[in-house]
N, C-alpha and C. Protein backbone atom coordinates (compact mmCIF):
# COMPACT_ATOMS: atom_id res chain seq x y z
N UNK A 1 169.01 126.09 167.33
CA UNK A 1 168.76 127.37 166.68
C UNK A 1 168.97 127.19 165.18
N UNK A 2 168.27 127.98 164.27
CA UNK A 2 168.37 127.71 163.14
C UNK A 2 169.35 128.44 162.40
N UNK A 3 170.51 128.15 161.80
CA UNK A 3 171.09 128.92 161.49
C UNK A 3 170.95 129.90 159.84
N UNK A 4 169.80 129.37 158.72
CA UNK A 4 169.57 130.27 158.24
C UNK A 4 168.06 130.06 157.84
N UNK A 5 167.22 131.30 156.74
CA UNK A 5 165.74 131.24 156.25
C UNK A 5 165.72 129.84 156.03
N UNK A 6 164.72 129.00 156.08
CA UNK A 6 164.00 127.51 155.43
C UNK A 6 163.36 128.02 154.72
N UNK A 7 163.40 127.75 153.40
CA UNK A 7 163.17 127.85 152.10
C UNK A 7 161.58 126.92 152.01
N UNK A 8 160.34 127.34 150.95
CA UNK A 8 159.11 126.28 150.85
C UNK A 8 159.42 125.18 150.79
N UNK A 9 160.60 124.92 149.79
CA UNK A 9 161.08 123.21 149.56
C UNK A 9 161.71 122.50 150.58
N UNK A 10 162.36 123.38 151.48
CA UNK A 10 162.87 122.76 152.71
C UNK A 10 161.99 122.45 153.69
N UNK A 11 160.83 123.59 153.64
CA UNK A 11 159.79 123.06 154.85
C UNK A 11 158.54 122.33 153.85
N UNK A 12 158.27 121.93 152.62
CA UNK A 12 157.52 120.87 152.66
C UNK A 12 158.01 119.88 152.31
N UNK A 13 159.64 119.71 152.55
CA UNK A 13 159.91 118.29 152.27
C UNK A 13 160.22 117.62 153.47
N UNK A 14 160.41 118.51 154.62
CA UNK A 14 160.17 118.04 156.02
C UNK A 14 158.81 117.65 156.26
N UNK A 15 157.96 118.06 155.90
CA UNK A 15 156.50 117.84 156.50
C UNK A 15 156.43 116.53 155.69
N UNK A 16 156.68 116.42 154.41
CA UNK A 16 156.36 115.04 153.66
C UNK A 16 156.85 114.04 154.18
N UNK A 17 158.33 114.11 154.63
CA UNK A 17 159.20 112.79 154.97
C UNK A 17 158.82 113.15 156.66
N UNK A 18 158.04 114.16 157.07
CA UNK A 18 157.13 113.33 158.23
C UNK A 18 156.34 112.54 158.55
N UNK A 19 155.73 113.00 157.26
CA UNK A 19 154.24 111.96 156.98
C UNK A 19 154.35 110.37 157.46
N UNK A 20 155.05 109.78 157.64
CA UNK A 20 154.99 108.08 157.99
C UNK A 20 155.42 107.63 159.05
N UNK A 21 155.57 108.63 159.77
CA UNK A 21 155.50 108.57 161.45
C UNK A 21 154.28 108.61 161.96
N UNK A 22 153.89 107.28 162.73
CA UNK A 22 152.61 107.72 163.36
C UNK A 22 151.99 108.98 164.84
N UNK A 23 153.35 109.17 164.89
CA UNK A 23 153.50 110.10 166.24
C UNK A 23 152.84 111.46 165.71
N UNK A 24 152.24 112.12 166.53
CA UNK A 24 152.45 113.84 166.73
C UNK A 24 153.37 114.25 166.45
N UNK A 25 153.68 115.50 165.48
CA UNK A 25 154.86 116.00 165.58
C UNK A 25 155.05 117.28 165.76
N UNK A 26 155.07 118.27 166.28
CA UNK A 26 154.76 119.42 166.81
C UNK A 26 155.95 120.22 166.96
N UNK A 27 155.94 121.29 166.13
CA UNK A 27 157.24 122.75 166.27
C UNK A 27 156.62 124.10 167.17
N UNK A 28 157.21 124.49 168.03
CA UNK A 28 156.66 125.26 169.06
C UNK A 28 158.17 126.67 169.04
N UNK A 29 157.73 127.65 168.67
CA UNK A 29 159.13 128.68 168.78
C UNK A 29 157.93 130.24 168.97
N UNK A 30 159.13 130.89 168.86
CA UNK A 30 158.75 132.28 169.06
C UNK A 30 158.87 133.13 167.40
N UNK A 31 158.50 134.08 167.10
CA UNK A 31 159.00 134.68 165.93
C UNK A 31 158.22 136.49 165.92
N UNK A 32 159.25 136.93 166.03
CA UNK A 32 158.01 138.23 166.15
C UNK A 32 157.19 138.75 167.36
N UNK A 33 157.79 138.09 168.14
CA UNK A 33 157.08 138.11 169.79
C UNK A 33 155.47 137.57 169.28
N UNK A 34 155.58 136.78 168.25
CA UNK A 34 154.29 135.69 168.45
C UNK A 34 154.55 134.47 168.52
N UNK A 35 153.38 133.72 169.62
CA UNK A 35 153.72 132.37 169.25
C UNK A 35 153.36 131.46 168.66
N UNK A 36 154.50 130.47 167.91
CA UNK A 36 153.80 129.75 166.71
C UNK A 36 153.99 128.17 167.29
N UNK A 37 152.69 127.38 166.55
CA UNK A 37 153.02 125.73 167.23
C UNK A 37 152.34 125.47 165.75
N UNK A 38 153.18 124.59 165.44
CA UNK A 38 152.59 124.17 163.80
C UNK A 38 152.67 122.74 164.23
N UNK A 39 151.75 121.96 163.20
CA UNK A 39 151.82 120.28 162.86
C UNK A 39 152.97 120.48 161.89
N UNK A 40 154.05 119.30 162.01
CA UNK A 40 154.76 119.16 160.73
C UNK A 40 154.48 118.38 159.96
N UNK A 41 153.27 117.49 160.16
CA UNK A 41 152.90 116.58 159.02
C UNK A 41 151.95 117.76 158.33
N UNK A 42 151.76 118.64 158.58
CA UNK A 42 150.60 119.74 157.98
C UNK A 42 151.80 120.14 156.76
N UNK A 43 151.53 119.79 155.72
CA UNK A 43 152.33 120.89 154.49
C UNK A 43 151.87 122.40 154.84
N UNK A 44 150.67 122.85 154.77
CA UNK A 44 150.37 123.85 154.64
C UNK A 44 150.68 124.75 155.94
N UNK A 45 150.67 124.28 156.95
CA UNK A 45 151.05 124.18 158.33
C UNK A 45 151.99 125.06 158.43
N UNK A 46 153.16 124.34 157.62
CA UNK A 46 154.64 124.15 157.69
C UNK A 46 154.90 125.73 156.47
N UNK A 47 154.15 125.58 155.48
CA UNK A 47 154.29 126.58 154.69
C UNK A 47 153.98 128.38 155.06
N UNK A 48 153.11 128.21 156.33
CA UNK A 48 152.45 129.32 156.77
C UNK A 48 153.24 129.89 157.47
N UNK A 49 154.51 129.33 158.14
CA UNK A 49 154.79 129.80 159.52
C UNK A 49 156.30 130.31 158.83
N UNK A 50 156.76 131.68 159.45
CA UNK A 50 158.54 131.70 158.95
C UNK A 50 158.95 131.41 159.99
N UNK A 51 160.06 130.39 159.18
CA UNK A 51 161.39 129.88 160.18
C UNK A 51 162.14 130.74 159.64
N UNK A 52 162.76 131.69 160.62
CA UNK A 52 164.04 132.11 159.97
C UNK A 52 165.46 132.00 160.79
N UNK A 53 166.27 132.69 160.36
CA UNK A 53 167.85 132.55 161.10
C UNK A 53 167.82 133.10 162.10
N UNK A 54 168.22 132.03 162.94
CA UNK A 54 168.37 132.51 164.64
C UNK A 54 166.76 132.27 165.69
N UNK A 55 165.97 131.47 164.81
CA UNK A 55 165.00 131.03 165.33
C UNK A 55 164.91 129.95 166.22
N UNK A 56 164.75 129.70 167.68
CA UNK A 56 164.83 128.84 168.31
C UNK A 56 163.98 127.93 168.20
N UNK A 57 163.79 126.32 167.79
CA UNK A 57 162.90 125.61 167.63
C UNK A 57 162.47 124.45 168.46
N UNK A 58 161.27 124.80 168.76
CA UNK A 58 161.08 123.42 169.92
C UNK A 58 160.55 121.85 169.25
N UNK A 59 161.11 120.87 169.71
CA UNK A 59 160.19 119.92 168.77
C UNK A 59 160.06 119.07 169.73
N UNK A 60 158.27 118.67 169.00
CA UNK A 60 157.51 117.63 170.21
C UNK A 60 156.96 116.76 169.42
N UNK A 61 157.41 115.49 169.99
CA UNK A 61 156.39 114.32 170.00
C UNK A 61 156.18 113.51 170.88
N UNK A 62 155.09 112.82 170.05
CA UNK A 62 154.15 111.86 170.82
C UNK A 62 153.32 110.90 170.11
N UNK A 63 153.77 109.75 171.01
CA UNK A 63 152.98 108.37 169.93
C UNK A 63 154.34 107.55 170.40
N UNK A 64 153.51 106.51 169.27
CA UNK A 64 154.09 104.89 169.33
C UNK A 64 155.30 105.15 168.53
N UNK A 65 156.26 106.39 168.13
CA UNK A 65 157.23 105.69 167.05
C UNK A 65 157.73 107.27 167.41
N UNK A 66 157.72 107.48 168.92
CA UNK A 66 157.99 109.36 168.98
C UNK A 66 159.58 109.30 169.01
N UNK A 67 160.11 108.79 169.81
CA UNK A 67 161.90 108.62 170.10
C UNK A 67 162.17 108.58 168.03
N UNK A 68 162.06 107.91 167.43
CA UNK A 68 162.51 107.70 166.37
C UNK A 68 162.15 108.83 165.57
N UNK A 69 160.75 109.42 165.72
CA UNK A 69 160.56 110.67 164.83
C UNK A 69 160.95 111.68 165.27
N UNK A 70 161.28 111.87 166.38
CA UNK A 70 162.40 113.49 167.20
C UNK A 70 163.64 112.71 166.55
N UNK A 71 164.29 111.71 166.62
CA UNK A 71 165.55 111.87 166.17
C UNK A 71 165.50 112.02 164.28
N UNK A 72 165.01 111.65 163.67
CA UNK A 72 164.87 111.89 162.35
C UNK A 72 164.54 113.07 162.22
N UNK A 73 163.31 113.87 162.52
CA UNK A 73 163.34 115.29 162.30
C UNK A 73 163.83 116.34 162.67
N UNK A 74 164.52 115.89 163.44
CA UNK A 74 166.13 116.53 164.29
C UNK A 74 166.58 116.59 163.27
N UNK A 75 167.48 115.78 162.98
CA UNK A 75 168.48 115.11 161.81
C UNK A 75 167.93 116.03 160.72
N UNK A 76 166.67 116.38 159.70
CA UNK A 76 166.44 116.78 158.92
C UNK A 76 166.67 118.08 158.99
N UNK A 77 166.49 118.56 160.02
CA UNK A 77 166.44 120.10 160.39
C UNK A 77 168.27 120.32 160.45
N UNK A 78 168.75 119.15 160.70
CA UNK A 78 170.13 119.54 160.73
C UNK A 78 170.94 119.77 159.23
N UNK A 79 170.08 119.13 158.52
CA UNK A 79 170.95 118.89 157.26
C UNK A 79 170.11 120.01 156.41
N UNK A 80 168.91 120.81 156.64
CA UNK A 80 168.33 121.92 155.75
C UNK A 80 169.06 123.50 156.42
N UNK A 81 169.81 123.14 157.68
CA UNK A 81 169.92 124.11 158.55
C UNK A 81 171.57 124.32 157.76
């Protein structure tokens, strides 16, 4: 869960230091009783969607380098959170 707003600079510096993962990387949550699934290598993606506090976040990948890019963008989300 997220514990507060992600700021533009927080969510396009996640999407950037996604960029060199070859995997899928995929955020899947609720917000508003809508549902949102963004690319996180998408800047704009990432810029469109609010994360805010108390937002539950799903994260998916897939590919040749997925174990390593869920634990890194874990990790990132932990340290903007």
């Amino acid at each position: 869960m997220i514990t507060k707003d992600l700021e533009r600079s927080d969510l396009s510096g996640i999407s950037v230091k996604s960029s060199h993962f070859i995997s899928d990387i995929t955020l899947d949550f609720q917000f508003d009783d809508k549902h949102h699934k963004v690319d996180v290598k998408s800047v704009l993606g990432m810029l469109l969607v609010p994360i805010k506090a108390g937002t539950t976040l799903r994260l998916l990948t897939r590919g040749k380098d997925e174990e390593e890019a869920m634990h890194f963008i874990f990790d990132l989300f932990r340290i903007f959170c």
